[in-house]
C-alpha atoms as a PDB file:
ATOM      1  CA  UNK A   1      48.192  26.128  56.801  1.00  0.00           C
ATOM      2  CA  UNK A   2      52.034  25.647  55.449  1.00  0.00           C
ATOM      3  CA  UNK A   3      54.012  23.860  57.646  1.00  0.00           C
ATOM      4  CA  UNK A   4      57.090  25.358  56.877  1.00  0.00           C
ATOM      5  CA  UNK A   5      56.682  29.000  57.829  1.00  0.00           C
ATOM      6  CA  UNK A   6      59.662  30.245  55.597  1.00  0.00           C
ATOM      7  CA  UNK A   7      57.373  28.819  52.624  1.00  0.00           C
ATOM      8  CA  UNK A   8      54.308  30.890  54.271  1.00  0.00           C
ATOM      9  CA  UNK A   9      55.953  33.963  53.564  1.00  0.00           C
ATOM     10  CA  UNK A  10      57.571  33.319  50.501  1.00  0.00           C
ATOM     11  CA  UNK A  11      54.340  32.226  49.512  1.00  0.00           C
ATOM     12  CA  UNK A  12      52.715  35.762  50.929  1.00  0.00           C
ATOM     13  CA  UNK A  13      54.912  37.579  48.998  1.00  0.00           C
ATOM     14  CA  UNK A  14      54.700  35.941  45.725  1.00  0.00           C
ATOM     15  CA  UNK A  15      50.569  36.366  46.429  1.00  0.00           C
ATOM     16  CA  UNK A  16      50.835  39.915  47.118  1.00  0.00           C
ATOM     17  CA  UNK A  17      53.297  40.782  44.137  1.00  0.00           C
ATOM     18  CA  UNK A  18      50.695  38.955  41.991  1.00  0.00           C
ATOM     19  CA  UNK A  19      48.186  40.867  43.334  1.00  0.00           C
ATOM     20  CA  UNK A  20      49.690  44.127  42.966  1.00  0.00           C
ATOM     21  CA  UNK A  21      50.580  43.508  39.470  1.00  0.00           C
ATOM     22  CA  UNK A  22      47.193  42.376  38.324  1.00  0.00           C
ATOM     23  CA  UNK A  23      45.733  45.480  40.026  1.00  0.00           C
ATOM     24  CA  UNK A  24      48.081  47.336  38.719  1.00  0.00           C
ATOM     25  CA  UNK A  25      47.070  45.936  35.195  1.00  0.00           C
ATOM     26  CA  UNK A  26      43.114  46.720  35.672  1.00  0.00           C
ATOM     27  CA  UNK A  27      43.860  50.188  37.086  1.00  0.00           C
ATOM     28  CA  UNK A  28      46.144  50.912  33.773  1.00  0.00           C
ATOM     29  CA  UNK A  29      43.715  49.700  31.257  1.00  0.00           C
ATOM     30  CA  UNK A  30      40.938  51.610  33.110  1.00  0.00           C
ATOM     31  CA  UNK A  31      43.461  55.160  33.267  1.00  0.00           C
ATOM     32  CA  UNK A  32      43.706  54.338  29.431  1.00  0.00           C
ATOM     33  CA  UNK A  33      40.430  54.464  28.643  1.00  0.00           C
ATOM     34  CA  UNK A  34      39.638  57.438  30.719  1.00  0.00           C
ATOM     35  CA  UNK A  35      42.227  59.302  28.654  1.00  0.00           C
ATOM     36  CA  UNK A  36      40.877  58.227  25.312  1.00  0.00           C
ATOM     37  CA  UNK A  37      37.337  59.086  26.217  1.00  0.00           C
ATOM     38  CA  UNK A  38      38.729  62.624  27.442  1.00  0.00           C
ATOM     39  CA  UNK A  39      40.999  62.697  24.070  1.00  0.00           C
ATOM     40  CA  UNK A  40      37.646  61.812  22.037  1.00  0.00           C
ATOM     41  CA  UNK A  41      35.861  65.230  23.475  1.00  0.00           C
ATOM     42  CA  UNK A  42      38.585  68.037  23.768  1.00  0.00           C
ATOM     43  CA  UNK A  43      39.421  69.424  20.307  1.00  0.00           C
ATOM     44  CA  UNK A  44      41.926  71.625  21.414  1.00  0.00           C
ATOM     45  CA  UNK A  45      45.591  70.600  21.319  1.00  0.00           C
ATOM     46  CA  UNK A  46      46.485  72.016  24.082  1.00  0.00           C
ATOM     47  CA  UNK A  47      43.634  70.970  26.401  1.00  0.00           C
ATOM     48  CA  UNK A  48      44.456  67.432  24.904  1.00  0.00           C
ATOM     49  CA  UNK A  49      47.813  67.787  25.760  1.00  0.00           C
ATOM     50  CA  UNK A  50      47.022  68.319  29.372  1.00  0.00           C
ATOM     51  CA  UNK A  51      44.647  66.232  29.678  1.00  0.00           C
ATOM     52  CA  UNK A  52      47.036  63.260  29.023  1.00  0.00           C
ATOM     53  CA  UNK A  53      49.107  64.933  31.614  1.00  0.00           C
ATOM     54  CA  UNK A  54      47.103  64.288  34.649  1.00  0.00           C
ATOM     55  CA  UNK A  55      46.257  61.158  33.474  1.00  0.00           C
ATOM     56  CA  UNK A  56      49.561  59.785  32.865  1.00  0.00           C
ATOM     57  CA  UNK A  57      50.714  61.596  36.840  1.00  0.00           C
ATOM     58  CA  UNK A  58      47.623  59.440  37.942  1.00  0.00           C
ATOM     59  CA  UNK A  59      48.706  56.267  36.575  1.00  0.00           C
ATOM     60  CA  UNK A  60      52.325  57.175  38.069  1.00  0.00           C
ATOM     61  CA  UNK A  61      50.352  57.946  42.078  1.00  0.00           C
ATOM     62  CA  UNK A  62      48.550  54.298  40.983  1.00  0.00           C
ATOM     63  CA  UNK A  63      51.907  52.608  40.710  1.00  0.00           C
ATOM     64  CA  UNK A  64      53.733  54.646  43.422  1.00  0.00           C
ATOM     65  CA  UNK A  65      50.625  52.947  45.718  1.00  0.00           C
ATOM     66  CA  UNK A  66      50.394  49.682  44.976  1.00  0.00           C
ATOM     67  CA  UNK A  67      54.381  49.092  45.308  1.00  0.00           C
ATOM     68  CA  UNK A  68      54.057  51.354  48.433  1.00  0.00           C
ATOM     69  CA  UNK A  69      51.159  48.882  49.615  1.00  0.00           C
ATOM     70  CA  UNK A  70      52.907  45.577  49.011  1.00  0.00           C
ATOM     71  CA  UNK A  71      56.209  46.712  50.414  1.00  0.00           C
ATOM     72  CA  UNK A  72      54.264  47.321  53.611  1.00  0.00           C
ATOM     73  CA  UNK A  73      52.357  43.985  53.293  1.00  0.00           C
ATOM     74  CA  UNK A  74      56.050  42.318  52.296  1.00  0.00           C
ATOM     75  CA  UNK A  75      57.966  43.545  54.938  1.00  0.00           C
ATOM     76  CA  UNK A  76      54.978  43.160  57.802  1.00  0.00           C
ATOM     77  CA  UNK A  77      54.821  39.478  56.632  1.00  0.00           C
ATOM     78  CA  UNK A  78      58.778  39.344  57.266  1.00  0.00           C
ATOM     79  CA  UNK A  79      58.805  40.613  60.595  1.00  0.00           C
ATOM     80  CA  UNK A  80      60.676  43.867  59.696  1.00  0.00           C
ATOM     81  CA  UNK A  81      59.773  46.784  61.748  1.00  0.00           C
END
């Protein structure tokens, strides 16, 4: 489609970091609210406190991914092996 196949990959790249911010984005708002809702029925500080725990090591294993997952789809595009 691009003629210039340096611009096909730079454009690749910019589309995938795009991508992987944006679902980055949905998959934080929707950890958020998980952890609310799970704030809004445990009492207990404790259990509260752990609770936000796992959530918050989730949304680090959702970031860790999608950065793992473009740098694949980054460096495939390039050639690099």
């Amino acid at each position: 489609l691009v003629p210039n196949p340096a611009l096909g990959r730079a454009l690749t790249i910019t589309l995938v970091i795009v991508a992987a911010w944006l679902l980055y984005a949905v998959l934080s708002y929707a950890v958020g609210r998980m952890a609310r809702a799970a704030e809004g029925r445990i009492g207990e500080e404790g259990r509260r406190r752990r609770v936000a725990a796992v959530f918050v090591f989730a949304d680090s294993l959702v970031k860790a991914g999608i950065i793992f997952l473009a740098a694949i789809t980054i460096f495939s595009r390039l050639g690099v092996e």
